[in-house]
N, C-alpha and C. Protein backbone atom coordinates (compact mmCIF):
# COMPACT_ATOMS: atom_id res chain seq x y z
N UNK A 1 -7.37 -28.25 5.06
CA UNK A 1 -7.48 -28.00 3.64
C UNK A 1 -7.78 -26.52 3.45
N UNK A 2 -7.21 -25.86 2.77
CA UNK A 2 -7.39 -24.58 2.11
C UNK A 2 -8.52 -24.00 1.16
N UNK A 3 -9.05 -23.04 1.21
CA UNK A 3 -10.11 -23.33 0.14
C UNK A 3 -9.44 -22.05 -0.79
N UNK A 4 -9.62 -22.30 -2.28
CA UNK A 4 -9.35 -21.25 -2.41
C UNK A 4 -9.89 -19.86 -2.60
N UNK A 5 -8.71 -19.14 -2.79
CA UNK A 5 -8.94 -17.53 -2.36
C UNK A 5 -9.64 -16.75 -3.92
N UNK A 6 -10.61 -16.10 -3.97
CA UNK A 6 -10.94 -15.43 -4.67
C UNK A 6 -10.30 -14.48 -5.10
N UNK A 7 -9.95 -14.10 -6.23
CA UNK A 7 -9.18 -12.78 -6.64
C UNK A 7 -9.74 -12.16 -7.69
N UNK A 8 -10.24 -10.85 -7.43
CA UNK A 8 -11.17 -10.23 -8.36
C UNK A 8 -9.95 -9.77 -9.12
N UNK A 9 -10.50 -9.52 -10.58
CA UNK A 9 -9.44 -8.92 -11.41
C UNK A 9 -8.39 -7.66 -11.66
N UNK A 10 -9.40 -6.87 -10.20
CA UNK A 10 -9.12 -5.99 -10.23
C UNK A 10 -8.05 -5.49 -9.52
N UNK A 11 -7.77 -6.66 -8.39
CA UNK A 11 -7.08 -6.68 -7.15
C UNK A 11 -5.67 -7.37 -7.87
N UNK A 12 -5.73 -7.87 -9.41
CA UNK A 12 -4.16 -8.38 -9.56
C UNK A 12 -2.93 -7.53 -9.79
N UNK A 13 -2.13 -7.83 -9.14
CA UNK A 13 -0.84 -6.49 -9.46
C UNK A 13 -0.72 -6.15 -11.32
N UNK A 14 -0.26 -4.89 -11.01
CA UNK A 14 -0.06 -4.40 -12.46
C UNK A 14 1.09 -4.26 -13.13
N UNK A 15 2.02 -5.46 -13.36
CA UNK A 15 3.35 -5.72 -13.73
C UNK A 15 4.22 -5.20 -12.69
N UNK A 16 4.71 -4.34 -12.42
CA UNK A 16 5.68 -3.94 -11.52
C UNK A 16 5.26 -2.65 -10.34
N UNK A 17 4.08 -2.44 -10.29
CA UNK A 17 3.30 -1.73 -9.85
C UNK A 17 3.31 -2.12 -8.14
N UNK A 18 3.67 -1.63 -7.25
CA UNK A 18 3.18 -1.53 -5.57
C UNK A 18 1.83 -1.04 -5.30
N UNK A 19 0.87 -1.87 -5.04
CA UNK A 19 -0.45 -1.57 -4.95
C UNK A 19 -0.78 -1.15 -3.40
N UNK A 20 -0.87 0.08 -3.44
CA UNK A 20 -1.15 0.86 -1.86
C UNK A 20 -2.18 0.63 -1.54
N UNK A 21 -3.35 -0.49 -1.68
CA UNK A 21 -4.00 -0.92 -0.90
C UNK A 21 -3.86 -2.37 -0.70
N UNK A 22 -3.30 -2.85 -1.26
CA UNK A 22 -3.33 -4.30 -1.04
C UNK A 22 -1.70 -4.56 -0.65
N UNK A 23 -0.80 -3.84 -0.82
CA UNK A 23 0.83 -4.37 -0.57
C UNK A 23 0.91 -4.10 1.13
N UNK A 24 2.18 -4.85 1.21
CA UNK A 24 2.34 -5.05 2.88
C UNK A 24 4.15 -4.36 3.02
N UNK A 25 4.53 -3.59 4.16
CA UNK A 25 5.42 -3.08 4.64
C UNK A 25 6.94 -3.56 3.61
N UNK A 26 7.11 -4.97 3.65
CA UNK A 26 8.28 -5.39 3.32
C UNK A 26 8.11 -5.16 1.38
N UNK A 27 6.88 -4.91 0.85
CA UNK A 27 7.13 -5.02 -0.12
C UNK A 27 7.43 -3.18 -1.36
N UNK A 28 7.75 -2.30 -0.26
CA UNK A 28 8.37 -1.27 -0.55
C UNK A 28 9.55 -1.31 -0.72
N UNK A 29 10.71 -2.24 -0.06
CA UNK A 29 11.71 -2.59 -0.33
C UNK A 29 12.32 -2.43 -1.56
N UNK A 30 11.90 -2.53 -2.65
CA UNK A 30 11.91 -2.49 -3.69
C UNK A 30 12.02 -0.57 -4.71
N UNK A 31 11.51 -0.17 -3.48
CA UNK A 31 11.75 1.71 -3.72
C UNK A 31 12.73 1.80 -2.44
N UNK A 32 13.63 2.71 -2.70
CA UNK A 32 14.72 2.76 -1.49
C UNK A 32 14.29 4.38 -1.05
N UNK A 33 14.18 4.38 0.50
CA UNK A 33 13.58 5.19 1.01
C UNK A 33 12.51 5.30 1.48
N UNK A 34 11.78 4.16 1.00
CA UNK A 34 10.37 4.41 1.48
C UNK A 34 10.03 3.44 2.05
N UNK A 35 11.27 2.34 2.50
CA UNK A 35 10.46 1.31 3.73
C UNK A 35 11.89 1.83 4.54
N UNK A 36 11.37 1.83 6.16
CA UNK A 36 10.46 0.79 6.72
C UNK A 36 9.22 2.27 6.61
N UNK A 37 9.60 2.94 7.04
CA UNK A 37 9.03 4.43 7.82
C UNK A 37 7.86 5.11 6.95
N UNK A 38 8.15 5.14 5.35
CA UNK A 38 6.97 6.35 4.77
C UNK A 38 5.69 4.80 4.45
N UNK A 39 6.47 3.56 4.38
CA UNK A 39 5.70 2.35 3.55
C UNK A 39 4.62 2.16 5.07
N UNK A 40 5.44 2.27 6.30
CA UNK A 40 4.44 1.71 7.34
C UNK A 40 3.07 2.32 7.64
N UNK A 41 3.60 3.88 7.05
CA UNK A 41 2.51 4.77 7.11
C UNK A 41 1.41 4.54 6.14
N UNK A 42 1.86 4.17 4.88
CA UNK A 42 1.29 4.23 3.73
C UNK A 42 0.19 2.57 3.85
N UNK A 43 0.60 1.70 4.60
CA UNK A 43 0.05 0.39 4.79
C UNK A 43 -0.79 0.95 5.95
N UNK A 44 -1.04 1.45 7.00
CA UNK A 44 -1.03 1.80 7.97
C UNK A 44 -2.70 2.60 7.71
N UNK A 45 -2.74 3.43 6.79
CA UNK A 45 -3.88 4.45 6.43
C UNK A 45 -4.64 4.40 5.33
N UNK A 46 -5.19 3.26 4.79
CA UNK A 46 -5.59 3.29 3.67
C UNK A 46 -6.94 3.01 4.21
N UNK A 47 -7.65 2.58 3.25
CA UNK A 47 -7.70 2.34 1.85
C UNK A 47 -8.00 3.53 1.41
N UNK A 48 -6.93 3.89 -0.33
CA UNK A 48 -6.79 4.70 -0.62
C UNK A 48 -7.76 4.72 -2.05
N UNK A 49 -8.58 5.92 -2.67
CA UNK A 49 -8.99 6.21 -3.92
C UNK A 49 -8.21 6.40 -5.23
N UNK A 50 -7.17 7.44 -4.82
CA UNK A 50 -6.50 7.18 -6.18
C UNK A 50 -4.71 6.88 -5.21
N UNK A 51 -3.79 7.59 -5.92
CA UNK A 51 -2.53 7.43 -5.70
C UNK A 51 -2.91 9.30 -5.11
N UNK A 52 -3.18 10.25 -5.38
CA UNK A 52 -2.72 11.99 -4.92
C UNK A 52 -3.41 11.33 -3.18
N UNK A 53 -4.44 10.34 -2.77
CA UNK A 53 -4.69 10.74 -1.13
C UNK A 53 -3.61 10.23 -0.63
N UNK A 54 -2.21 9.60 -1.11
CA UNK A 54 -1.28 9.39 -0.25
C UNK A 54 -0.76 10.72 0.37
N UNK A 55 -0.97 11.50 -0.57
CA UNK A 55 -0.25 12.78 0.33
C UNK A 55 -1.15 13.49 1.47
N UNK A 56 -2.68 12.81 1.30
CA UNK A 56 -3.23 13.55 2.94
C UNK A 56 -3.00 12.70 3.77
N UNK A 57 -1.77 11.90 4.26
CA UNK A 57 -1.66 10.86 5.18
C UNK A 57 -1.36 11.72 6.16
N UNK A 58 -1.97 11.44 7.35
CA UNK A 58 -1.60 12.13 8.54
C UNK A 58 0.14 12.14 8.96
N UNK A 59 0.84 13.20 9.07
CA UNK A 59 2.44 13.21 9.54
C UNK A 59 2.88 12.94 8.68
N UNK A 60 2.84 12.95 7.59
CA UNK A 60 3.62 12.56 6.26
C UNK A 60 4.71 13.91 5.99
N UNK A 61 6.04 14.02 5.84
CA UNK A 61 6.85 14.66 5.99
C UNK A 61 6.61 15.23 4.23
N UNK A 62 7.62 16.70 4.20
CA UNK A 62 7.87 16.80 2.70
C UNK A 62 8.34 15.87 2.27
N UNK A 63 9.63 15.57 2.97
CA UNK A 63 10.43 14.56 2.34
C UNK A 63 10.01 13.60 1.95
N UNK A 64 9.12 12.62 2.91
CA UNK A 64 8.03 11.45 2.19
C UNK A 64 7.30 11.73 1.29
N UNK A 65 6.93 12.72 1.23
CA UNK A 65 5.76 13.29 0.03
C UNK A 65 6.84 13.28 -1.34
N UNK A 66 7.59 13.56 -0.89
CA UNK A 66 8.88 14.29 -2.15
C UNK A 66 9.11 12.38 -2.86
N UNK A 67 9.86 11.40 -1.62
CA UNK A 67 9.52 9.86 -2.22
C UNK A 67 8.76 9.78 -2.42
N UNK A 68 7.17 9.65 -2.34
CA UNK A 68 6.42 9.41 -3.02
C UNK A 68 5.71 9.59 -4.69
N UNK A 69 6.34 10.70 -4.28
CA UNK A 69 6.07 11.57 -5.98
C UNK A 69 7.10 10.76 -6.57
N UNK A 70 8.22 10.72 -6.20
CA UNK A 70 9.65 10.11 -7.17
C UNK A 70 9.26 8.47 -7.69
N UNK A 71 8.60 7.94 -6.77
CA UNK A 71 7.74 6.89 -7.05
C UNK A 71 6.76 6.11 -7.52
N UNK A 72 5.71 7.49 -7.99
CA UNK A 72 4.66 7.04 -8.07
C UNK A 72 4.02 6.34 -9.35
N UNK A 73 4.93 6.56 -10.59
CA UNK A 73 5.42 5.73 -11.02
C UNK A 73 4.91 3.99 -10.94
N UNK A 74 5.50 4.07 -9.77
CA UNK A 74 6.00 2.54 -9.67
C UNK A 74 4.50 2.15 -8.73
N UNK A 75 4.00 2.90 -8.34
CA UNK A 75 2.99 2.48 -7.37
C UNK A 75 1.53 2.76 -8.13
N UNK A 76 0.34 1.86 -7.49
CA UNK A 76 -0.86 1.79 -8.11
C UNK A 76 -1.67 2.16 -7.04
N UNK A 77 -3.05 2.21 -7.46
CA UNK A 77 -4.56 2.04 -6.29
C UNK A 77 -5.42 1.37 -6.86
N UNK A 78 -5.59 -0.17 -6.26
CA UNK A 78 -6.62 -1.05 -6.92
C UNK A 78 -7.50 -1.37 -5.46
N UNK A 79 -8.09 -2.02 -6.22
CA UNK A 79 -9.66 -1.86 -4.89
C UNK A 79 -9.24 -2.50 -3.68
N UNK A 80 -9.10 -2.28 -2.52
CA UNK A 80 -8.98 -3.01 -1.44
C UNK A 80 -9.30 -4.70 -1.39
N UNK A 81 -8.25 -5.54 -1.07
CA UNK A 81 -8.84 -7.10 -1.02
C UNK A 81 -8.38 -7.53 0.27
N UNK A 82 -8.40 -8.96 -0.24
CA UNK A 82 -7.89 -9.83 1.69
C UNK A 82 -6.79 -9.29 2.05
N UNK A 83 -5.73 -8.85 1.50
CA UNK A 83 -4.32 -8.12 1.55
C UNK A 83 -4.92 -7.39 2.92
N UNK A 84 -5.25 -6.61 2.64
CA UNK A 84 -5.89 -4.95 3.28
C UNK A 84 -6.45 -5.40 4.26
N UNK A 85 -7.70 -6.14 4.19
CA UNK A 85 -8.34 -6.43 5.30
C UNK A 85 -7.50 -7.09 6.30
N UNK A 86 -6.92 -8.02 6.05
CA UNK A 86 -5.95 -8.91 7.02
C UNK A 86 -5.05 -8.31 7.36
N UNK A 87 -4.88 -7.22 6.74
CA UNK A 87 -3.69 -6.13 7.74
C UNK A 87 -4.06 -5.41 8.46
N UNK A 88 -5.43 -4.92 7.80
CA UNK A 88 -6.90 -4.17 9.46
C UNK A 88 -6.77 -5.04 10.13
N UNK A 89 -7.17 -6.14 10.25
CA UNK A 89 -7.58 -6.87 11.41
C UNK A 89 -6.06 -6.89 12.47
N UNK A 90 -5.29 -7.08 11.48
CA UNK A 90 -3.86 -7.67 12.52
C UNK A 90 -4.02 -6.65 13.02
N UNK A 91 -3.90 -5.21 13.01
CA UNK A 91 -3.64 -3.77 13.89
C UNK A 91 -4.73 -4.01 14.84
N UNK A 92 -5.88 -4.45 14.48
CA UNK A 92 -6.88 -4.06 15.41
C UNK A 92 -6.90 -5.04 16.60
N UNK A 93 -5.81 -6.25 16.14
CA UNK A 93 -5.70 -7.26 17.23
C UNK A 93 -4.35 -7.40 18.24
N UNK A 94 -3.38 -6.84 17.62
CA UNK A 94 -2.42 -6.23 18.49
C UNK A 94 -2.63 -5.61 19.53
């Protein structure tokens, strides 16, 4: 049995919004250019404060920086939830 999952209000997507702390690799798909490679990074280094610390990501190219800006737009920063954490843990268990 499942119990269910808590979801603070803060953690719900924001209409069409990619939430860079809580979204996962495949769901950049949706911006062309920025999966697999700038999204893995961007899942990869968070949790982020606003949307500008995407650009201190370690190795982040102009060019990714350049998608990102073209994007940002479309992308949010809401508080870290199970999303995030369960994607720490998977790296840390690989």
């Amino acid at each position: 049995i499942l119990e269910p999952t808590e979801v603070v209000e803060q953690q719900l997507p924001r209409g069409d919004k990619i939430d860079a702390n809580n979204a996962i690799v495949v769901d950049y798909k949706a911006l062309p250019g920025l999966y697999p490679t700038v999204a893995g990074k961007i899942a990869s280094n968070g949790p982020y404060s606003s949307l500008e610390d995407l650009y201190s990501i370690p190795g982040l190219s102009k060019d990714a920086k350049a998608l990102i800006k073209k994007y940002e737009s479309k992308l949010t920063v809401l508080p870290p939830g199970r999303g995030f954490n369960e994607r720490i843990n998977q790296r840390q268990s690989t």
